[in-house]
Protein backbone atom coordinates (compact mmCIF):
# COMPACT_ATOMS: atom_id res chain seq x y z
CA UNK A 1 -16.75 -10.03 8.65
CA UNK A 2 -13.42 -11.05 8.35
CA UNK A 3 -13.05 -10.02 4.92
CA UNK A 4 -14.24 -6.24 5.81
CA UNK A 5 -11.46 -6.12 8.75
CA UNK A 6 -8.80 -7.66 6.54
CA UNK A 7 -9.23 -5.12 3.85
CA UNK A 8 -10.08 -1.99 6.28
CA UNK A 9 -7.04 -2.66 7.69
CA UNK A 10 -4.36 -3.36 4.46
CA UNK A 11 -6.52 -0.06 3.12
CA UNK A 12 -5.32 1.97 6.52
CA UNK A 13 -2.09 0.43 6.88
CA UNK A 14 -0.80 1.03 3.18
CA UNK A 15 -2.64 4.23 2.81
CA UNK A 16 -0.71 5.73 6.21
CA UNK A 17 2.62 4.56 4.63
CA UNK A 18 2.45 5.28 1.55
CA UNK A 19 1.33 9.14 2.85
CA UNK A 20 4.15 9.24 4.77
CA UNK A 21 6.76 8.39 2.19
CA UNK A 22 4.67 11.18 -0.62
CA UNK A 23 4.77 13.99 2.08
CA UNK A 24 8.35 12.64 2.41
CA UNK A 25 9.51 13.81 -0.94
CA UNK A 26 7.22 16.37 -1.36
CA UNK A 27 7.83 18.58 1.65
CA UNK A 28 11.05 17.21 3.34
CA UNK A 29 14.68 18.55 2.53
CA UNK A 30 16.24 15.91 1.07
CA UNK A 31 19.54 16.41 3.77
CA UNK A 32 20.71 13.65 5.79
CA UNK A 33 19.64 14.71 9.14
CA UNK A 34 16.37 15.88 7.96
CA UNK A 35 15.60 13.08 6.64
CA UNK A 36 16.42 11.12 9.86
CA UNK A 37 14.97 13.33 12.28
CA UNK A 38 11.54 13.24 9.87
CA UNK A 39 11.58 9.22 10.08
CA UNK A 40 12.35 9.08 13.55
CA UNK A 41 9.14 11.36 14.43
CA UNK A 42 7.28 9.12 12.54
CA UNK A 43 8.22 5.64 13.84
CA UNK A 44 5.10 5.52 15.93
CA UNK A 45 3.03 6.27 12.43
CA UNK A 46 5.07 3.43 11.02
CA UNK A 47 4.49 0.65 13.91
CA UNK A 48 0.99 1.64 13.32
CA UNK A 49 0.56 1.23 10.00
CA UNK A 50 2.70 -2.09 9.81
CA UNK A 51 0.37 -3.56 12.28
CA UNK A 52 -2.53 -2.56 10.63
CA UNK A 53 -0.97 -4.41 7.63
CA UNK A 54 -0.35 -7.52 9.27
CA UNK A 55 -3.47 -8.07 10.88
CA UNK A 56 -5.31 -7.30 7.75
CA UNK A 57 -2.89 -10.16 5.95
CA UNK A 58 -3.44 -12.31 8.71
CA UNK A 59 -7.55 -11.29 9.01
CA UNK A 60 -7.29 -12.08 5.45
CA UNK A 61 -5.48 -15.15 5.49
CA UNK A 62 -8.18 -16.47 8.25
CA UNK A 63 -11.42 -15.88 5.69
CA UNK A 64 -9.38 -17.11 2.81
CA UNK A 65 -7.12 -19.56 3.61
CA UNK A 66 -4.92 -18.14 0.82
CA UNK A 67 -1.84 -16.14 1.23
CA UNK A 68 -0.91 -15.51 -2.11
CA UNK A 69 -4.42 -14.31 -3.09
CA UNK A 70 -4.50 -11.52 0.16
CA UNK A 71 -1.15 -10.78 -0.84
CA UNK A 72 -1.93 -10.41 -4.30
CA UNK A 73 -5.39 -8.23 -3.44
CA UNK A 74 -3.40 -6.13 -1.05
CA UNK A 75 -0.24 -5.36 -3.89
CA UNK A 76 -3.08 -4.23 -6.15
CA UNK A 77 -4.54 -1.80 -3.79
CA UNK A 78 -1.13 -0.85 -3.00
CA UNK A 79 -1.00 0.39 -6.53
CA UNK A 80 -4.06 2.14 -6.36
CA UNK A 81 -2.84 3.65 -2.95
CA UNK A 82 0.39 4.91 -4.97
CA UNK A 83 -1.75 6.44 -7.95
CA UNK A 84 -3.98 8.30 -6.02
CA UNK A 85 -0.90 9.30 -3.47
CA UNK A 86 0.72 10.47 -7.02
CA UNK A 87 -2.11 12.38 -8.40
CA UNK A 88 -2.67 14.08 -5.20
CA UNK A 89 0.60 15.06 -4.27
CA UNK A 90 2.57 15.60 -7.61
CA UNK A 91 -0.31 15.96 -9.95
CA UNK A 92 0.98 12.92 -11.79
CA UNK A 93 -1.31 11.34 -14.33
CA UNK A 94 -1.13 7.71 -15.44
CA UNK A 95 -0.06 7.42 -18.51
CA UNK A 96 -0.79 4.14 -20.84
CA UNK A 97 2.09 2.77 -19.10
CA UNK A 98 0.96 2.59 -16.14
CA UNK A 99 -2.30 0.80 -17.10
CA UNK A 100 -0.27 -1.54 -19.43
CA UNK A 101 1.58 -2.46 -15.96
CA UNK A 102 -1.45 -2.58 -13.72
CA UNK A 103 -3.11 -5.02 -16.65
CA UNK A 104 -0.19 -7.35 -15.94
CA UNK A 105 -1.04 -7.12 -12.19
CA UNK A 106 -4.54 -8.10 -12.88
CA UNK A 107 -3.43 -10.92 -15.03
CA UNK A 108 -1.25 -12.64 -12.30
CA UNK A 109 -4.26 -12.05 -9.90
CA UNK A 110 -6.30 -14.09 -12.21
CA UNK A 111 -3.47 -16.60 -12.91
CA UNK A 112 -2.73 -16.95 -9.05
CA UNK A 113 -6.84 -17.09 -8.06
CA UNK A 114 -7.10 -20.25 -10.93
CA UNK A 115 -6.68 -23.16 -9.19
């Protein structure tokens, strides 16, 4: 059951930040004191989310016993998080770039799960 919390939780915690940071650019003035007051009103958003990251990493850590491997898992979904965050927001496409890079991500996920 661990596992389910752990990656409930990075899934929550990196999808709420990332949001914040695409709404950010998309619908934020990019002035100084916009930007503040707009990160200030969502601190609370922010402890929220980095909680929910670091009991998923530590939920995580418990079933595995790994770090590197929940921090590798939860990096990848960050990606994901990012392209759909992308696509949604900007209408951004990946282009073969992007899957060459997310091909090298895989590849240290399979070099750091070999033991």
């Amino acid at each position: 059951m661990s596992y389910v919390y752990s990656f409930l939780l990075v899934l929550i915690g990196l999808f709420a930040a990332n949001f914040i940071f695409s709404y950010q650019s998309k619908h934020i003035d990019p002035d100084f004191w916009t930007t503040v007051k707009f990160q200030l009103l969502m601190l609370p958003f922010f402890f929220g989310a980095n909680l929910a990251i670091g009991f998923g990493v530590k939920f995580g850590f418990k079933a595995l016993g790994n770090l590197s491997y929940v921090l590798a898992v939860s990096k990848g979904l960050e990606l994901l998080i990012s392209l759909l965050l992308g696509y949604l927001f900007f209408k951004e496409t990946p282009s073969w770039k992007t899957a060459i890079g997310f091909g090298c991500v895989l590849v240290g996920f399979v070099i750091a799960k070999i033991k």
